[in-house]
C-alpha atoms as a PDB file:
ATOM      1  CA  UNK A   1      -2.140  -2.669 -14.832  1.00  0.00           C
ATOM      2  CA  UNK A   2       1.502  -4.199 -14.709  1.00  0.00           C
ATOM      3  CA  UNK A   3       0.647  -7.957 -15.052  1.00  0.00           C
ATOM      4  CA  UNK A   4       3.694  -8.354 -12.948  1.00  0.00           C
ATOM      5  CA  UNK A   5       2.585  -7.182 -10.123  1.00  0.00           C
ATOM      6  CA  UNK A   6      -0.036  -9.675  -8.476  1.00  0.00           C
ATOM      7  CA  UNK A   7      -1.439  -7.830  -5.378  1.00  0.00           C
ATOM      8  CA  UNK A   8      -1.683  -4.985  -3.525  1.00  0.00           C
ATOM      9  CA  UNK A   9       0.291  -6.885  -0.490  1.00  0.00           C
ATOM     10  CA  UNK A  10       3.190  -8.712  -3.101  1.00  0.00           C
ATOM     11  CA  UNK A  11       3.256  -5.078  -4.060  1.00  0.00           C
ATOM     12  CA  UNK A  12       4.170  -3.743  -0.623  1.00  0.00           C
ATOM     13  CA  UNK A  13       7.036  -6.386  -0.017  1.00  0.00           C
ATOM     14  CA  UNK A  14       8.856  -5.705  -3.223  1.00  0.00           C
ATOM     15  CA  UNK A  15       8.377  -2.242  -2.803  1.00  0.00           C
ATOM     16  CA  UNK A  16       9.778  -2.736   0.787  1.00  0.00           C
ATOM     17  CA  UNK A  17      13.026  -4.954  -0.698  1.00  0.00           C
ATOM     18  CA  UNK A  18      13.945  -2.207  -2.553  1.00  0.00           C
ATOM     19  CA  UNK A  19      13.640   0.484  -0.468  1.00  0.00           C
ATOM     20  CA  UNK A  20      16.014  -1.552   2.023  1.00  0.00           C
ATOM     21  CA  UNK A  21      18.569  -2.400  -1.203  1.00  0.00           C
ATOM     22  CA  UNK A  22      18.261   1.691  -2.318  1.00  0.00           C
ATOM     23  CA  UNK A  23      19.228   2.359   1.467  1.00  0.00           C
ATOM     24  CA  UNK A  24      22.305  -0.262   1.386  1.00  0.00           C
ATOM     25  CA  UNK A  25      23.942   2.006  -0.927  1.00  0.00           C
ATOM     26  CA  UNK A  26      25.798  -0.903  -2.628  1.00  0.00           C
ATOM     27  CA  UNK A  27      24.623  -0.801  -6.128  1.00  0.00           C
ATOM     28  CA  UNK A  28      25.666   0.723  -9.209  1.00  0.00           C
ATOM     29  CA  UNK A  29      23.884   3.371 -10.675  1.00  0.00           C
ATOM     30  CA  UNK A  30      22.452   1.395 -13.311  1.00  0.00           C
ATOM     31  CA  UNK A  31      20.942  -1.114 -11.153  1.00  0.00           C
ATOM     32  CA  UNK A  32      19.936   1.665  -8.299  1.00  0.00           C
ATOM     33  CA  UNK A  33      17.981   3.538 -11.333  1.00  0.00           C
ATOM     34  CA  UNK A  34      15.994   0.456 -11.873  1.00  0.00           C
ATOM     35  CA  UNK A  35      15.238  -0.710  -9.032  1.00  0.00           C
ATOM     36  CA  UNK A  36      13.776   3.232  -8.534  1.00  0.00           C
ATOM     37  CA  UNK A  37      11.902   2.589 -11.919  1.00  0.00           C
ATOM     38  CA  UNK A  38      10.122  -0.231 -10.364  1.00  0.00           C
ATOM     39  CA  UNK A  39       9.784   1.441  -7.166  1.00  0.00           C
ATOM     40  CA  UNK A  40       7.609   4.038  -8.745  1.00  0.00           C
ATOM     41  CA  UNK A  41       5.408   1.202 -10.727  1.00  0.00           C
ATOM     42  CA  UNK A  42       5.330  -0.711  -7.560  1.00  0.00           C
ATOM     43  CA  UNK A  43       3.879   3.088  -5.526  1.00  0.00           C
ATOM     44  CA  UNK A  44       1.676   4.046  -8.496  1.00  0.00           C
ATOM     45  CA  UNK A  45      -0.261   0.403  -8.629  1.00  0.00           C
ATOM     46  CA  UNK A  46      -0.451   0.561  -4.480  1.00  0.00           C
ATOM     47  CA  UNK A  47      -1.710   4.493  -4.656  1.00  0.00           C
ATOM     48  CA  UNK A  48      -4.403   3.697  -7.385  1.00  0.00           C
ATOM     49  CA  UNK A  49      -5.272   0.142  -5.443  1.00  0.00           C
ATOM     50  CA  UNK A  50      -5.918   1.924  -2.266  1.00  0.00           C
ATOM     51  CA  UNK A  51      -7.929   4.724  -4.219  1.00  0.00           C
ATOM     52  CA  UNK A  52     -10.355   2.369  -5.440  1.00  0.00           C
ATOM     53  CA  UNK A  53     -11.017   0.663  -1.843  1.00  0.00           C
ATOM     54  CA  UNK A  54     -11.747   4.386  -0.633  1.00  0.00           C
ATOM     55  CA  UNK A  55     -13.939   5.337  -3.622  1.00  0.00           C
ATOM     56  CA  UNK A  56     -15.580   1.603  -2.367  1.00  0.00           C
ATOM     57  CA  UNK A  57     -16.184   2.784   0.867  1.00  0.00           C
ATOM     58  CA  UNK A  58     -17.147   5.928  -0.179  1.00  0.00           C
ATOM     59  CA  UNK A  59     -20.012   4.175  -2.034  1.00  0.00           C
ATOM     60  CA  UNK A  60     -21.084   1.848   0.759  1.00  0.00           C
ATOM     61  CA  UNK A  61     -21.659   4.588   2.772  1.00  0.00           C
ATOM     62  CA  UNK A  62     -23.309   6.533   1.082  1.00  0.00           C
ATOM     63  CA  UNK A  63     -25.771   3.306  -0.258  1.00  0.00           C
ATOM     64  CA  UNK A  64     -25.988   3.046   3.665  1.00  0.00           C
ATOM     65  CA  UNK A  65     -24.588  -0.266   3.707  1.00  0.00           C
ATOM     66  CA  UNK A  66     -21.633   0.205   5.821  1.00  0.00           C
ATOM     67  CA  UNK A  67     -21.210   2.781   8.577  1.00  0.00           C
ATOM     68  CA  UNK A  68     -18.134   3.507  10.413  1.00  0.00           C
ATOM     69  CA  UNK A  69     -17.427   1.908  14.509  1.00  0.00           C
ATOM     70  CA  UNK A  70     -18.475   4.260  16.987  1.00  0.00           C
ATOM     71  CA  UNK A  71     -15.671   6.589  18.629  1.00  0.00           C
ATOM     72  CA  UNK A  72     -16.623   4.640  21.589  1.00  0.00           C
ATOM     73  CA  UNK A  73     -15.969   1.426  20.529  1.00  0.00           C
ATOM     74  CA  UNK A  74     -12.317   1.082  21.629  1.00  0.00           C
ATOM     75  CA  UNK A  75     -10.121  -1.597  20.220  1.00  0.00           C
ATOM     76  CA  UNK A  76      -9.473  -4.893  22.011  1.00  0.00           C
ATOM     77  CA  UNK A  77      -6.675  -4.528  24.251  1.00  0.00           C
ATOM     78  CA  UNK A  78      -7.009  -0.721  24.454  1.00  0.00           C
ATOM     79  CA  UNK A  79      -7.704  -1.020  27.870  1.00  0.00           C
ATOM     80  CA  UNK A  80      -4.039  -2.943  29.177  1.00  0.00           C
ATOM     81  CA  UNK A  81      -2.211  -0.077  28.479  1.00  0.00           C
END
């Protein structure tokens, strides 16, 4: 894991800054390159972070411990549309 990167969520705001900087177009190549380096370390640590919460889930529910909302059960505010 890339010790720089301290969470899932920090993750998703840098990753957000330089999508936003990439889009400016201002930067020279150099620094556009990098900033696309990290972009990728930034989407690989996110993809493999949000792999392990499904293989989680995956395990609660088969262990029975954790079983999804009905399709019934609406969320709050569903109903003020």
């Amino acid at each position: 894991m890339d010790a720089t990167i301290k969470d899932f969520e920090a993750a998703i705001a840098e990753l957000e800054i330089i999508v936003r900087k990439l889009e400016d177009g201002d930067l020279a190549l150099e620094k556009s390159l990098e900033l696309y380096e990290r972009g990728v370390q930034l989407s690989r640590f996110c993809h493999a972070r949000l792999e392990d919460a499904e293989r989680r889930i995956e395990i609660l529910n088969e262990r029975g411990e954790l079983k999804p909302a009905p399709a019934s059960l609406g969320l709050a505010g569903d109903d003020d549309r």
